[in-house]
Protein backbone atom coordinates (compact mmCIF):
# COMPACT_ATOMS: atom_id res chain seq x y z
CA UNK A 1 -6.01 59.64 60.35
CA UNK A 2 -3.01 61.41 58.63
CA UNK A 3 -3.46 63.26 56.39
CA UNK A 4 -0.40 62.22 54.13
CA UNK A 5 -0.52 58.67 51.92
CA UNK A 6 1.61 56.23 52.92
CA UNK A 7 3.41 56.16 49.76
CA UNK A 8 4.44 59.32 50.36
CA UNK A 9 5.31 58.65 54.37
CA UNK A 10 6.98 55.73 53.25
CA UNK A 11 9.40 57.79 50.70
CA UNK A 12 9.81 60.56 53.25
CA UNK A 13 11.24 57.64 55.48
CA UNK A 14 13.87 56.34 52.40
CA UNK A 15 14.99 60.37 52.57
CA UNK A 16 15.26 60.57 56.26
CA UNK A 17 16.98 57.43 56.61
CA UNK A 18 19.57 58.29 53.28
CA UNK A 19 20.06 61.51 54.66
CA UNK A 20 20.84 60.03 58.32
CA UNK A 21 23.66 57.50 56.84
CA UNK A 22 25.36 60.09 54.55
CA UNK A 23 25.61 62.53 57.93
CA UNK A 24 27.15 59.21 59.76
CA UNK A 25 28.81 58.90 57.30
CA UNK A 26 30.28 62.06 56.98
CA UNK A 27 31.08 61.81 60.51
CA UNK A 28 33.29 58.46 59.99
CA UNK A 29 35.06 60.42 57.67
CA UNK A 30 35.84 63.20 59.73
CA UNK A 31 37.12 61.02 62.06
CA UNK A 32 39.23 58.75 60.62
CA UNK A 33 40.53 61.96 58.38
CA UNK A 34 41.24 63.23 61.98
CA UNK A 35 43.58 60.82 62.82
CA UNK A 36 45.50 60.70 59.74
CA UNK A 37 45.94 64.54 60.50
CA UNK A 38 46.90 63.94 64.29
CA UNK A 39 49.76 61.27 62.90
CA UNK A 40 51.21 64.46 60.64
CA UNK A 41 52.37 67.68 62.04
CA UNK A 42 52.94 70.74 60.52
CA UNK A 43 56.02 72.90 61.77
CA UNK A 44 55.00 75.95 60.40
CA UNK A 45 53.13 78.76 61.80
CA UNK A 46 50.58 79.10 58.58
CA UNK A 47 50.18 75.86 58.25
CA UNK A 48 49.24 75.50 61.53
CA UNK A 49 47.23 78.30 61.26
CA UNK A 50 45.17 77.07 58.30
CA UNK A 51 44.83 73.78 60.04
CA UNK A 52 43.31 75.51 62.90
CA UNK A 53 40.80 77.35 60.72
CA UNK A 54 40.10 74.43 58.58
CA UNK A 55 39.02 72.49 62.29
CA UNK A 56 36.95 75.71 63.26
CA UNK A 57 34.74 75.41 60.03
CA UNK A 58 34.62 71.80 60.22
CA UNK A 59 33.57 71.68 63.59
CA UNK A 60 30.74 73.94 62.84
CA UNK A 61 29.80 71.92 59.91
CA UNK A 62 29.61 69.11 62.33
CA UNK A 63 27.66 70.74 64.67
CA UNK A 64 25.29 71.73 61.96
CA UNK A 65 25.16 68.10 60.90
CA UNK A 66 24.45 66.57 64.80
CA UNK A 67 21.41 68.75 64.75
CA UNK A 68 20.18 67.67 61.16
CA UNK A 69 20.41 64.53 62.68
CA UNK A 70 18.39 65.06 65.72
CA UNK A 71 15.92 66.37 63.42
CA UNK A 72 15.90 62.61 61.51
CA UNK A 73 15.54 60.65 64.34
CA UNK A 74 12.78 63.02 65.57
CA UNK A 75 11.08 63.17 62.24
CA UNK A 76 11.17 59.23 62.76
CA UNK A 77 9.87 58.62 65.85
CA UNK A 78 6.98 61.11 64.82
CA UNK A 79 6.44 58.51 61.87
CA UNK A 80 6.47 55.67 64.17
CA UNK A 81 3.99 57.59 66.58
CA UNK A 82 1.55 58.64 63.04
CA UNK A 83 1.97 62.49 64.08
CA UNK A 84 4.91 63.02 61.50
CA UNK A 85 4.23 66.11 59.05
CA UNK A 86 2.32 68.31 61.36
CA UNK A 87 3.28 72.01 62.20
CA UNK A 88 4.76 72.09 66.04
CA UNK A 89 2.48 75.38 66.44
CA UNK A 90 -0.31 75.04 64.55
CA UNK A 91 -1.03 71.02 64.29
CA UNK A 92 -2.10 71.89 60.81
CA UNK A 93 0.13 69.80 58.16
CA UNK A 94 3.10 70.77 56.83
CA UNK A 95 2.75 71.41 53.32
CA UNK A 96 3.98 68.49 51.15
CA UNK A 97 6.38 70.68 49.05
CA UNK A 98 8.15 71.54 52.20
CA UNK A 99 8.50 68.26 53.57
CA UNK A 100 9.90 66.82 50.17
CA UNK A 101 12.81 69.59 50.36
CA UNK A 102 13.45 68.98 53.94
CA UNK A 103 11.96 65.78 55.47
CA UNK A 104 12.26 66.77 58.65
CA UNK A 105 10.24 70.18 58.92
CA UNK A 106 8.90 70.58 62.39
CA UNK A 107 7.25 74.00 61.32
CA UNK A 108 5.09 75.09 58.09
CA UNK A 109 6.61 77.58 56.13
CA UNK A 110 4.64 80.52 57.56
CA UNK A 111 5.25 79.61 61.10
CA UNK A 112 9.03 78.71 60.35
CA UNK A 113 9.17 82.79 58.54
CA UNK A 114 7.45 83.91 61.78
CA UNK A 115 10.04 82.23 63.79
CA UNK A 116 12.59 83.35 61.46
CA UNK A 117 11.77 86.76 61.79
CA UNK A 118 11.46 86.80 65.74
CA UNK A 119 14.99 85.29 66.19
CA UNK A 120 16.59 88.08 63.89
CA UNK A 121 14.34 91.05 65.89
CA UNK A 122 15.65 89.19 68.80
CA UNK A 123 19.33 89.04 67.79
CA UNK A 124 18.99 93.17 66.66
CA UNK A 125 17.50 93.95 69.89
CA UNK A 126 21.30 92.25 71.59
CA UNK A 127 23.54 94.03 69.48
């Protein structure tokens, strides 16, 4: 038995699945803006310059996106199975504010902090 209504599972789905065809697309875009860039070249060495840092954010903005996305389809399967809104570490649910600003939460707030905190001991401890 979940323990979310399925008014709100079913409105959770309408945000996943908005969210999932503005990030596709987003990625039409980027591609057809691609080749409409590829057809023009610049001949100078600052415009080529800025063109090569406008790719390098826009790649990671992509690559930022492709994982949102994974996140969706995950978050939708997990609706499909009727396990969707539970805490990856604890099985406890999600709470409901957290899920309505980001859908696809695997983690509940405390254990996302916890995790949030390990990664940045973690990336201390490499520098």
């Amino acid at each position: 038995m979940s323990d979310f209504s399925k008014k709100f599972i079913n409105s959770q789905r309408e945000k996943l699945l908005e969210k999932k065809e503005a990030i596709q697309d987003s990625f039409r875009a980027f591609t057809q803006e691609s080749r409409n860039r590829d057809a023009t070249e610049e001949k100078e060495d600052g415009d080529i310059a800025e063109r090569f840092r406008q790719e390098k954010v826009s790649i990671g903005l992509r690559e930022r996106d492709l994982r949102t996305l994974r996140e969706i389809d995950l978050a939708l399967r997990k609706m499909e199975e009727g396990i969707y809104g539970y805490c990856e570490e604890s099985g406890e649910p999600i709470e409901t504010k957290r899920l309505e600003k980001k859908p696809w939460a695997r983690l509940s707030l405390v254990h996302a902090e916890l995790l949030e905190k390990e990664s940045n001991v973690f990336r201390k401890k490499a520098i």
